[in-house]
C-alpha atoms as a PDB file:
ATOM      1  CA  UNK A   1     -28.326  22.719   2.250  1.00  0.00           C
ATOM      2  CA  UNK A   2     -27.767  19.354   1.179  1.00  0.00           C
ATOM      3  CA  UNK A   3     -31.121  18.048   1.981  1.00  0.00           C
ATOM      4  CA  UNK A   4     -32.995  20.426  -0.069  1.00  0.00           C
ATOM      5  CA  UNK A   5     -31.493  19.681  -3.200  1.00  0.00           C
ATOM      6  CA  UNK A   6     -32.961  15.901  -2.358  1.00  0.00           C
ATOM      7  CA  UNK A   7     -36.265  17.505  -1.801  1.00  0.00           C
ATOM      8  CA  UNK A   8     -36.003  19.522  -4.837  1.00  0.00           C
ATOM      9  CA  UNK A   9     -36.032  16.229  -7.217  1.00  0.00           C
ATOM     10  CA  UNK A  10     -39.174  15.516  -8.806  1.00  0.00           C
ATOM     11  CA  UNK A  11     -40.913  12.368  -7.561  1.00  0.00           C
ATOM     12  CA  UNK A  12     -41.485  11.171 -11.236  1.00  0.00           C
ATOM     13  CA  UNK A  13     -38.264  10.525 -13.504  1.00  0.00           C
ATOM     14  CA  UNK A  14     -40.925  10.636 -16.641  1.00  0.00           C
ATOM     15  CA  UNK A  15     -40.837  14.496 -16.155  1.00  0.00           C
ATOM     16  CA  UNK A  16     -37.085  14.664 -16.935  1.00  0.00           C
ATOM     17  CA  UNK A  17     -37.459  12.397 -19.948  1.00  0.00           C
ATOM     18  CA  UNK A  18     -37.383  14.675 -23.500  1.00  0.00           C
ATOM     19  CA  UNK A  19     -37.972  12.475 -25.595  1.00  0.00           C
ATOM     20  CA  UNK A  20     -36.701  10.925 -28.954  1.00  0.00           C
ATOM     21  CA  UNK A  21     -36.011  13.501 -31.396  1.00  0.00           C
ATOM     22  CA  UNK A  22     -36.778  11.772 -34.486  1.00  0.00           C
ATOM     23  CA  UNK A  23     -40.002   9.812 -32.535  1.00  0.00           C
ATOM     24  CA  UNK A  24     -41.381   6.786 -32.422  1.00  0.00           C
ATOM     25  CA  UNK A  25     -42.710   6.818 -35.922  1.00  0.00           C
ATOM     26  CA  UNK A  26     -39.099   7.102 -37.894  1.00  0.00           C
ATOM     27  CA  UNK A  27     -37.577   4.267 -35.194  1.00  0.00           C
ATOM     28  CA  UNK A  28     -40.065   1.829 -36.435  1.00  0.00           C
ATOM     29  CA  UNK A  29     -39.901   2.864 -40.009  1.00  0.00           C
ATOM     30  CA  UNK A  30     -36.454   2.572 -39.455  1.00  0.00           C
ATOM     31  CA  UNK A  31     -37.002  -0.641 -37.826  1.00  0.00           C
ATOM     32  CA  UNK A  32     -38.647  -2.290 -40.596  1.00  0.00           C
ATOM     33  CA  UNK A  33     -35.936  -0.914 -43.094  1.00  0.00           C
ATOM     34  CA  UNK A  34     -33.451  -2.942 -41.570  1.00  0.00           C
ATOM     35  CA  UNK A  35     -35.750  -5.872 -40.995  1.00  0.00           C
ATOM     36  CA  UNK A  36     -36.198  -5.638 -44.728  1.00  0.00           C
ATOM     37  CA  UNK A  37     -32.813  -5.529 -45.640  1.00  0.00           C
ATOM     38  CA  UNK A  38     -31.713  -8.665 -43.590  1.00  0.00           C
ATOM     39  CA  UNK A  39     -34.847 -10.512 -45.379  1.00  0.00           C
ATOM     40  CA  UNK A  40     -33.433  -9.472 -48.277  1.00  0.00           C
ATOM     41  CA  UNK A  41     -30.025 -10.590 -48.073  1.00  0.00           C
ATOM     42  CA  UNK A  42     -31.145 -13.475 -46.670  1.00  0.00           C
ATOM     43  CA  UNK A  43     -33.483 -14.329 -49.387  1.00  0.00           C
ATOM     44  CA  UNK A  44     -30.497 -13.651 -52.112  1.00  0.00           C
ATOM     45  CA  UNK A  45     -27.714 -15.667 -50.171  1.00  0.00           C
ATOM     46  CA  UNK A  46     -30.328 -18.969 -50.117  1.00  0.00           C
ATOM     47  CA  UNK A  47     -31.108 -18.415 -53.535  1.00  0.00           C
ATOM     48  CA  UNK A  48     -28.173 -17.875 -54.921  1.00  0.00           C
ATOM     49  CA  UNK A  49     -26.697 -20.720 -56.665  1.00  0.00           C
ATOM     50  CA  UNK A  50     -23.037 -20.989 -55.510  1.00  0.00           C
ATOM     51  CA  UNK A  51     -21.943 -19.512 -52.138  1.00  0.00           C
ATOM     52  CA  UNK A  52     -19.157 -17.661 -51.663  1.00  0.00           C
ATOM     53  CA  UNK A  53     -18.401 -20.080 -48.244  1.00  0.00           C
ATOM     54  CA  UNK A  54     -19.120 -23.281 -51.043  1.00  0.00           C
ATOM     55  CA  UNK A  55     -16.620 -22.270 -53.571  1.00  0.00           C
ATOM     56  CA  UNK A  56     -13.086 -23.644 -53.705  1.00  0.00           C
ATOM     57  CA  UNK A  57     -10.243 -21.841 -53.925  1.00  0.00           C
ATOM     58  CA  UNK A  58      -9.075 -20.539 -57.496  1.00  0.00           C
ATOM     59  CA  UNK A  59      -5.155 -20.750 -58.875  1.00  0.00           C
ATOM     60  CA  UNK A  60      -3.993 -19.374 -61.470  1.00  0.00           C
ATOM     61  CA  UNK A  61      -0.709 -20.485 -63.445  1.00  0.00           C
ATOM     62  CA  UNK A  62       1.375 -18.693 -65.573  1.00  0.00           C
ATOM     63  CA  UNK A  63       2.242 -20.389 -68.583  1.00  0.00           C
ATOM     64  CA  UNK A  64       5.264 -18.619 -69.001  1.00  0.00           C
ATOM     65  CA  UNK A  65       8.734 -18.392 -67.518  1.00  0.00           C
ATOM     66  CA  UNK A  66      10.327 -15.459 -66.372  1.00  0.00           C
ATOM     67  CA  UNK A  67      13.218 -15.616 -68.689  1.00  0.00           C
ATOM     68  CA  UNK A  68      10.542 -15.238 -72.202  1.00  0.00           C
ATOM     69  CA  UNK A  69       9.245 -12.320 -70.248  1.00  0.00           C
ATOM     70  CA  UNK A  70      12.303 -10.326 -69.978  1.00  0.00           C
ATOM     71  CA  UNK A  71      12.437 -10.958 -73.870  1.00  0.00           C
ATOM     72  CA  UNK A  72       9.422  -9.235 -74.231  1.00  0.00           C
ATOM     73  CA  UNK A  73       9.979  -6.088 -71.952  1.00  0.00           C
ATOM     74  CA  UNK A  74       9.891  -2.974 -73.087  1.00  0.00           C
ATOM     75  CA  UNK A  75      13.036  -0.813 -71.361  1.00  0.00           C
END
């Protein structure tokens, strides 16, 4: 019993295959979408004039104290 089920396999594995459901057409249109996208952010990060990696890190200060703000509350 066991031995036919060996026999019963097809020779060729490219039988079995179904296929890609979208096809080969929309991968490489889809393909060159995402190639076009990485050119493009590419192209905007080198042309860009500061980076975000270049720029240093922003403080900001408060000018005023805590105690002129509870003046100013509204309660």
């Amino acid at each position: 019993m066991n031995e036919d089920k060996i026999n019963d396999a097809p020779e060729n594995s490219d039988e079995e295959y179904i296929g890609n459901i979208w096809g080969w057409k929309f991968s490489f249109i889809s393909l060159g979408i995402i190639v076009a996208m990485l050119l493009l952010m590419w192209y905007r990060y080198t042309t860009i004039i500061t980076h975000p990696s270049d720029s240093e890190s922003q403080t900001i200060t408060i000018e005023k104290d805590s105690s002129q703000l509870r003046n100013q509350s509204i309660d």
